[in-house]
Protein backbone atom coordinates (compact mmCIF):
# COMPACT_ATOMS: atom_id res chain seq x y z
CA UNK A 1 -146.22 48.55 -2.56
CA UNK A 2 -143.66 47.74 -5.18
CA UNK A 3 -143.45 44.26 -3.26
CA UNK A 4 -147.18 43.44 -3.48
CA UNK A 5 -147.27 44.33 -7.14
CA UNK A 6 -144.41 41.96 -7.76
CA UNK A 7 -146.39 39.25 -5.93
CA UNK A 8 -149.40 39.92 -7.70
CA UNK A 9 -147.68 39.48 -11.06
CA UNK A 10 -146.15 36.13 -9.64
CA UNK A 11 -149.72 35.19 -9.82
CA UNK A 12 -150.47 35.63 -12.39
CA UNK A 13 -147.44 33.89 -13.75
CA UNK A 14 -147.60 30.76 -12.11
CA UNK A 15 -151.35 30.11 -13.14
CA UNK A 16 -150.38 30.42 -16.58
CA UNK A 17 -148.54 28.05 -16.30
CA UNK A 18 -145.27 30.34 -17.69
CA UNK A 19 -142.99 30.07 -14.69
CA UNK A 20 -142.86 26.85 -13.44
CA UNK A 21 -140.01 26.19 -10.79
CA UNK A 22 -141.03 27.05 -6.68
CA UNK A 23 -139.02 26.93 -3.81
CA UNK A 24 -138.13 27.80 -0.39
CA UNK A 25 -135.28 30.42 0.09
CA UNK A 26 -134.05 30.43 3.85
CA UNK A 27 -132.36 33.78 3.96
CA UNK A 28 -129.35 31.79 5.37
CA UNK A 29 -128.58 28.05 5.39
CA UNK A 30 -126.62 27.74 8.64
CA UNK A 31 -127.75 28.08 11.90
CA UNK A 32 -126.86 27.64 15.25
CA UNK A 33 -129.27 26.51 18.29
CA UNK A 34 -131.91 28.70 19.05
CA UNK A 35 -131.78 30.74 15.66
CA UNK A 36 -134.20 31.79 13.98
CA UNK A 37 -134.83 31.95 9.55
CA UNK A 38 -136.81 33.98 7.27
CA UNK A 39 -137.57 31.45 4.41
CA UNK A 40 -139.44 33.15 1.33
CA UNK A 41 -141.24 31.67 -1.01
CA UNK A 42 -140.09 32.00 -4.67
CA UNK A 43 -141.50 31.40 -8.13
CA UNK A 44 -139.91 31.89 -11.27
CA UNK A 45 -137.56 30.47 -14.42
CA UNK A 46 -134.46 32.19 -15.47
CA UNK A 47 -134.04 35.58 -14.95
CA UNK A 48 -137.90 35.99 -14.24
CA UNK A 49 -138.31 35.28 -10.35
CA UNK A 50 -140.54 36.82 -8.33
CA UNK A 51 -141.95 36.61 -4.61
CA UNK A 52 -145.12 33.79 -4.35
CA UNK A 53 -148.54 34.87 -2.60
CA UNK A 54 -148.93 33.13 0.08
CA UNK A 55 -151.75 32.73 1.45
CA UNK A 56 -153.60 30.42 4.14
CA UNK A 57 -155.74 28.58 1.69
CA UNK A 58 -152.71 27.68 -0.82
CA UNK A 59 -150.90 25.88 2.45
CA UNK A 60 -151.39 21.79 2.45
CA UNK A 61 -148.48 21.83 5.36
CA UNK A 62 -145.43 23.32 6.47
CA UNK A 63 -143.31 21.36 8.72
CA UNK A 64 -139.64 20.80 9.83
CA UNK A 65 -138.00 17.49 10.21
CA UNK A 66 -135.11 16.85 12.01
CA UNK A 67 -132.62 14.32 13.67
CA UNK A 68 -135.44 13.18 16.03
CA UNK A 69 -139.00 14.81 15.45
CA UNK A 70 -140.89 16.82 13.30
CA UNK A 71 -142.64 19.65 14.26
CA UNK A 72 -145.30 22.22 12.90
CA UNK A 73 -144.26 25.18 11.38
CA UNK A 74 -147.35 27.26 10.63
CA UNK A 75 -147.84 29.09 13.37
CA UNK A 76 -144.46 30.93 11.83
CA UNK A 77 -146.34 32.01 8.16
CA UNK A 78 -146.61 35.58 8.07
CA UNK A 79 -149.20 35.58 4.61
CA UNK A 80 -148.86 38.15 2.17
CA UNK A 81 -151.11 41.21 2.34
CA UNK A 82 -151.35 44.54 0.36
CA UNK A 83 -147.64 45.84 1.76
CA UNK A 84 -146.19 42.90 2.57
CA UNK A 85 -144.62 39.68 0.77
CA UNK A 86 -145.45 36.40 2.72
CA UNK A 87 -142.51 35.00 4.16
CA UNK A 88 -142.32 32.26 7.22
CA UNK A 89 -139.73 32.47 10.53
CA UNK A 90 -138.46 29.03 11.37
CA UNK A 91 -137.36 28.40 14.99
CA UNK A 92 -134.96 25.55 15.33
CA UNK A 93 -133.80 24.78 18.57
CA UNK A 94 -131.89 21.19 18.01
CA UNK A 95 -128.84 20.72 16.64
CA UNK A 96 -128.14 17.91 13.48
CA UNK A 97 -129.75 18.28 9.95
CA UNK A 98 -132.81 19.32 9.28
CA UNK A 99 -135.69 19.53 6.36
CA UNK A 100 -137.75 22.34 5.84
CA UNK A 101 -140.84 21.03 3.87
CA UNK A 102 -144.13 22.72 2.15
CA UNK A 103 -146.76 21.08 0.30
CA UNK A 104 -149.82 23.18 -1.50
CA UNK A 105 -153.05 22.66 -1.86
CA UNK A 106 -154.02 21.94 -5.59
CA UNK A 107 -155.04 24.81 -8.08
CA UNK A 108 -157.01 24.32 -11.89
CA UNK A 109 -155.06 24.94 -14.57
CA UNK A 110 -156.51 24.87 -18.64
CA UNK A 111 -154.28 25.31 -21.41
CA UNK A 112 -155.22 24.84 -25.27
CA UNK A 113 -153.27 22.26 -27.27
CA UNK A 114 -150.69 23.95 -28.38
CA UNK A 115 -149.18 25.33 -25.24
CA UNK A 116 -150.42 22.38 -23.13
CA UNK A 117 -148.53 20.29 -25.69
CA UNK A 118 -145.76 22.39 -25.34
CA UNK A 119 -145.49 23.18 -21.40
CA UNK A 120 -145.71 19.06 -21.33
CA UNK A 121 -142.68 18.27 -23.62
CA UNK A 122 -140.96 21.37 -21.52
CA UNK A 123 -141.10 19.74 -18.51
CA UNK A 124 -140.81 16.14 -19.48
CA UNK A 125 -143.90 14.81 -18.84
CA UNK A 126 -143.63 12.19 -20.25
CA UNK A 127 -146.57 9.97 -19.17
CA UNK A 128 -149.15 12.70 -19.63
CA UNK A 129 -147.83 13.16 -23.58
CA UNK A 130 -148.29 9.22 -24.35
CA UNK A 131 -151.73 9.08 -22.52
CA UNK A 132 -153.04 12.07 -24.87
CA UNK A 133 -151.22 10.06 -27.99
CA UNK A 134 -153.39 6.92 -26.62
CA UNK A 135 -156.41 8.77 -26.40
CA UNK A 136 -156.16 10.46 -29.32
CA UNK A 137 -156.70 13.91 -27.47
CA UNK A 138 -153.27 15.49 -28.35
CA UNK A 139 -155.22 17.94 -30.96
CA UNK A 140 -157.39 19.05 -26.89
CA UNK A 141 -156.86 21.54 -24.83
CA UNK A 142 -155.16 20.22 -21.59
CA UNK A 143 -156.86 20.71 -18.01
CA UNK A 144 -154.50 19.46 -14.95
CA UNK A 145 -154.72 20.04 -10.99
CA UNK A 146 -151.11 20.92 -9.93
CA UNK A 147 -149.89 20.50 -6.77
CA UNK A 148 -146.00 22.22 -5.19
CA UNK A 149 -144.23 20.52 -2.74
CA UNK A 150 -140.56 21.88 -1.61
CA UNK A 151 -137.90 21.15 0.60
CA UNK A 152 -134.88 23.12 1.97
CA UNK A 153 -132.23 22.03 4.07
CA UNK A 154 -131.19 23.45 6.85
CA UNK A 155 -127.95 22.81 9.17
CA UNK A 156 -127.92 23.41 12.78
CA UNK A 157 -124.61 23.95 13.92
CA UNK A 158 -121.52 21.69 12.71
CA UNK A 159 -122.50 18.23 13.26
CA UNK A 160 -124.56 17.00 10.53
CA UNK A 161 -126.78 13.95 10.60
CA UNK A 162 -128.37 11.72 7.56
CA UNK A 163 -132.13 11.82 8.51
CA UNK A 164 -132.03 14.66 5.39
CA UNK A 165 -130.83 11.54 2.88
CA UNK A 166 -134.38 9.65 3.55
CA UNK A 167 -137.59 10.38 2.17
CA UNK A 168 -140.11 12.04 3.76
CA UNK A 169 -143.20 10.84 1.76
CA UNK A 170 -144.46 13.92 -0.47
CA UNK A 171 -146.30 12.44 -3.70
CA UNK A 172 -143.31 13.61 -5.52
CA UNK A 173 -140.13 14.22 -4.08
CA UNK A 174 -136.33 14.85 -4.61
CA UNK A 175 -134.40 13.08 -2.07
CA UNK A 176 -130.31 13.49 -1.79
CA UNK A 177 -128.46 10.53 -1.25
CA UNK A 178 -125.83 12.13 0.54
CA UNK A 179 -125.58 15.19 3.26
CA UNK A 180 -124.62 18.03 0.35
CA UNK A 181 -122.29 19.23 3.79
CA UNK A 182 -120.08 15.83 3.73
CA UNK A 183 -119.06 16.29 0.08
CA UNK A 184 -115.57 17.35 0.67
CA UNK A 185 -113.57 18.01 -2.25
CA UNK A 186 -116.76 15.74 -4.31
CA UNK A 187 -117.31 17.73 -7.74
CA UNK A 188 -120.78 15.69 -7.62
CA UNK A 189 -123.65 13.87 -5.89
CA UNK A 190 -126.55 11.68 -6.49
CA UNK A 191 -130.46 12.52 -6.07
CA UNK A 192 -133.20 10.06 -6.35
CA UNK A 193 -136.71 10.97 -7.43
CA UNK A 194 -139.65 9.94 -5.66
CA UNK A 195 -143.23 9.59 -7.21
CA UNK A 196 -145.57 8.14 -5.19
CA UNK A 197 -142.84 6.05 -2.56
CA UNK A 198 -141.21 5.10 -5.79
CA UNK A 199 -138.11 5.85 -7.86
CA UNK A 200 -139.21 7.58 -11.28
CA UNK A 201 -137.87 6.87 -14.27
CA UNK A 202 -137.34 9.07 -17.23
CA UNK A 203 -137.99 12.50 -15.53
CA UNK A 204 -136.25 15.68 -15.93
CA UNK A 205 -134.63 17.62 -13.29
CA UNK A 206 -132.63 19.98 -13.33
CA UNK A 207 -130.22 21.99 -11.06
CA UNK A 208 -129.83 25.77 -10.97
CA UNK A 209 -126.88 28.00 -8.88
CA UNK A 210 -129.48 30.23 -7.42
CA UNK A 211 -126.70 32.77 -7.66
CA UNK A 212 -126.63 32.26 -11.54
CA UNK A 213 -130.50 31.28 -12.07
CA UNK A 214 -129.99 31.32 -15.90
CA UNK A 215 -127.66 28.74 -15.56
CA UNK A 216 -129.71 25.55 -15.27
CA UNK A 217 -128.87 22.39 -16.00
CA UNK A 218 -130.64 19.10 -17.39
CA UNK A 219 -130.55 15.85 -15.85
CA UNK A 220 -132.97 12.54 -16.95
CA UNK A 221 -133.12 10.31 -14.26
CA UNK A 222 -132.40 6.33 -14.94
CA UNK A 223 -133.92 3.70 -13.89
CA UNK A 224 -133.77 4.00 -9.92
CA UNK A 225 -134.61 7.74 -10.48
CA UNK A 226 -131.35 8.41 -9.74
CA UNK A 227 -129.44 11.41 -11.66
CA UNK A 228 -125.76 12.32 -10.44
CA UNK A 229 -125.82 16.28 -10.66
CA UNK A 230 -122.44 18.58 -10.59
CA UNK A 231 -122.41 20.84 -7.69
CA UNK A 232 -119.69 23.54 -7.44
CA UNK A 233 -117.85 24.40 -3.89
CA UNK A 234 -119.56 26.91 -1.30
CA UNK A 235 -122.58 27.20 -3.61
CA UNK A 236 -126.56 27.40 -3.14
CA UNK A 237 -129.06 25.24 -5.03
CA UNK A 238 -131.97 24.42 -6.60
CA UNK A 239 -133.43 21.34 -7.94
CA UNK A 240 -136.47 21.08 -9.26
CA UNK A 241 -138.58 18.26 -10.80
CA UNK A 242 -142.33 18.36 -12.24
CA UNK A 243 -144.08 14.98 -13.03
CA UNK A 244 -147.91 13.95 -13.63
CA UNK A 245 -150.82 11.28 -14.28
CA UNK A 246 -153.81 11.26 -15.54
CA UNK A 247 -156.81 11.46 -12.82
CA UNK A 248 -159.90 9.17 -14.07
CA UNK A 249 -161.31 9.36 -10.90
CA UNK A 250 -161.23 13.03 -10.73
CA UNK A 251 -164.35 15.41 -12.38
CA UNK A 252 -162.20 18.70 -12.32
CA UNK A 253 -159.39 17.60 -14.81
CA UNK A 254 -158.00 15.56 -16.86
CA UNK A 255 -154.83 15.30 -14.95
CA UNK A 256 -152.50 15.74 -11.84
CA UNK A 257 -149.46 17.23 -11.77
CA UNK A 258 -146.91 18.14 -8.61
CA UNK A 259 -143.88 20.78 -8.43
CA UNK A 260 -141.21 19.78 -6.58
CA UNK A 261 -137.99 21.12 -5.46
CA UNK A 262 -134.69 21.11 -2.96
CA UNK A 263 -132.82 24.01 -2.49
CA UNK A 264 -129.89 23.32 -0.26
CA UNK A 265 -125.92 25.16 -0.15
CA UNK A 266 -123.50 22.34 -0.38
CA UNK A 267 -120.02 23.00 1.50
């Protein structure tokens, strides 16, 4: 019970737009052929984390790419009910590098000025706070569709492969530009931001020690959408990344805005 009132208040957390990162936590990064994972789904900022609801109608896709295919992974959802937190068991069967990725269906989301002003600068939405300067409707409340899309890495026993450096086309999407397993002794790596196919300028991401989760650090991402981020030894990870556009051809809200993260354990 205690588990189902803690996803119930995640809830009604994340539609008010107060706790903004989401990820996928694999109960264990490293696997060996044949395992099998229990990846939760987490929402939360700081110190405030809490299990997501999960439910069938909130799922876009789940799916797991590896070395040479990609194959559905929804039959593995177990969805939250009144005793239970929603949670998904990953079967992974071939060995090499592998992604883990979820995309949601949008949800509505209304804010008045104030804190829609403020959740924007926050996040570093930057193109959503010029288009309200242009329009003059800064002073308005703020209505947005947002959309969560997630990735998690996940090694399969020791030899890694770089299908996890490439993109795997969600709308927005933080890509690593190197295995986070073939660092070495490397204090540091680069990630590239994806919006629509395309590197993103100017957006803020930021990377978290999930074993520390008050500890977050800001990145701004240059021109390529590229941000070099400091990544202690033997550690687990999360980056996240929020971005958005106005949607003129869309009745329900003004604009549309995706969640994204990686969460990964470098070596």
């Amino acid at each position: 019970m205690l588990r189902s009132l803690i996803t119930a208040a995640s809830f009604l957390i994340s539609t008010s737009a107060a706790a903004h990162s989401f990820w996928l936590e694999p109960e264990q990064h490293q696997l060996e052929p044949g395992d099998q994972v229990v990846v939760d789904f987490k929402v939360g900022d700081g110190e405030n984390i809490n299990d997501w609801g999960l439910y069938w109608e909130r799922i876009a896709a789940l799916q797991l790419y590896g070395p040479a295919l990609i194959a559905d992974q929804q039959t593995g959802v177990r969805t939250t009910a009144e005793e239970e937190v929603g949670t998904a068991r990953i079967a992974v069967s071939l060995p090499g590098s592998h992604i883990l990725a979820f995309a949601s269906n949008p949800s509505f989301s209304e804010l008045e000025a104030e804190r829609f002003n403020r959740y924007l600068v926050n996040e570093g939405l930057g193109a959503i706070v010029a288009h309200r300067a242009q329009q003059g409707t800064s002073d308005q409340s703020g209505t947005e569709l947002y959309a969560r899309r997630a990735k998690t890495l996940l090694q399969v026993g020791s030899n890694t492969t770089e299908n996890v450096t490439k993109p795997i086309g969600q709308t927005l999407e933080i890509v690593p530009l190197e295995n986070p397993l073939d660092l070495g002794s490397a204090h540091s790596m680069a990630f590239q931001v994806m919006w629509r196919g395309n590197p993103l300028e100017g957006a803020l991401l930021t990377a978290t020690p999930l074993t520390e989760p008050g500890n977050t650090t800001p990145y701004t991402t240059d021109a390529d959408g590229k941000a070099i981020v400091a990544l202690a030894s033997g550690s687990r990870y999360l980056l996240s990344v929020v971005w958005g556009e106005p949607a003129p051809n869309d009745a329900r809200a003004d604009y549309f805005t995706v969640f994204s993260s990686l969460t990964f354990e470098r070596n």
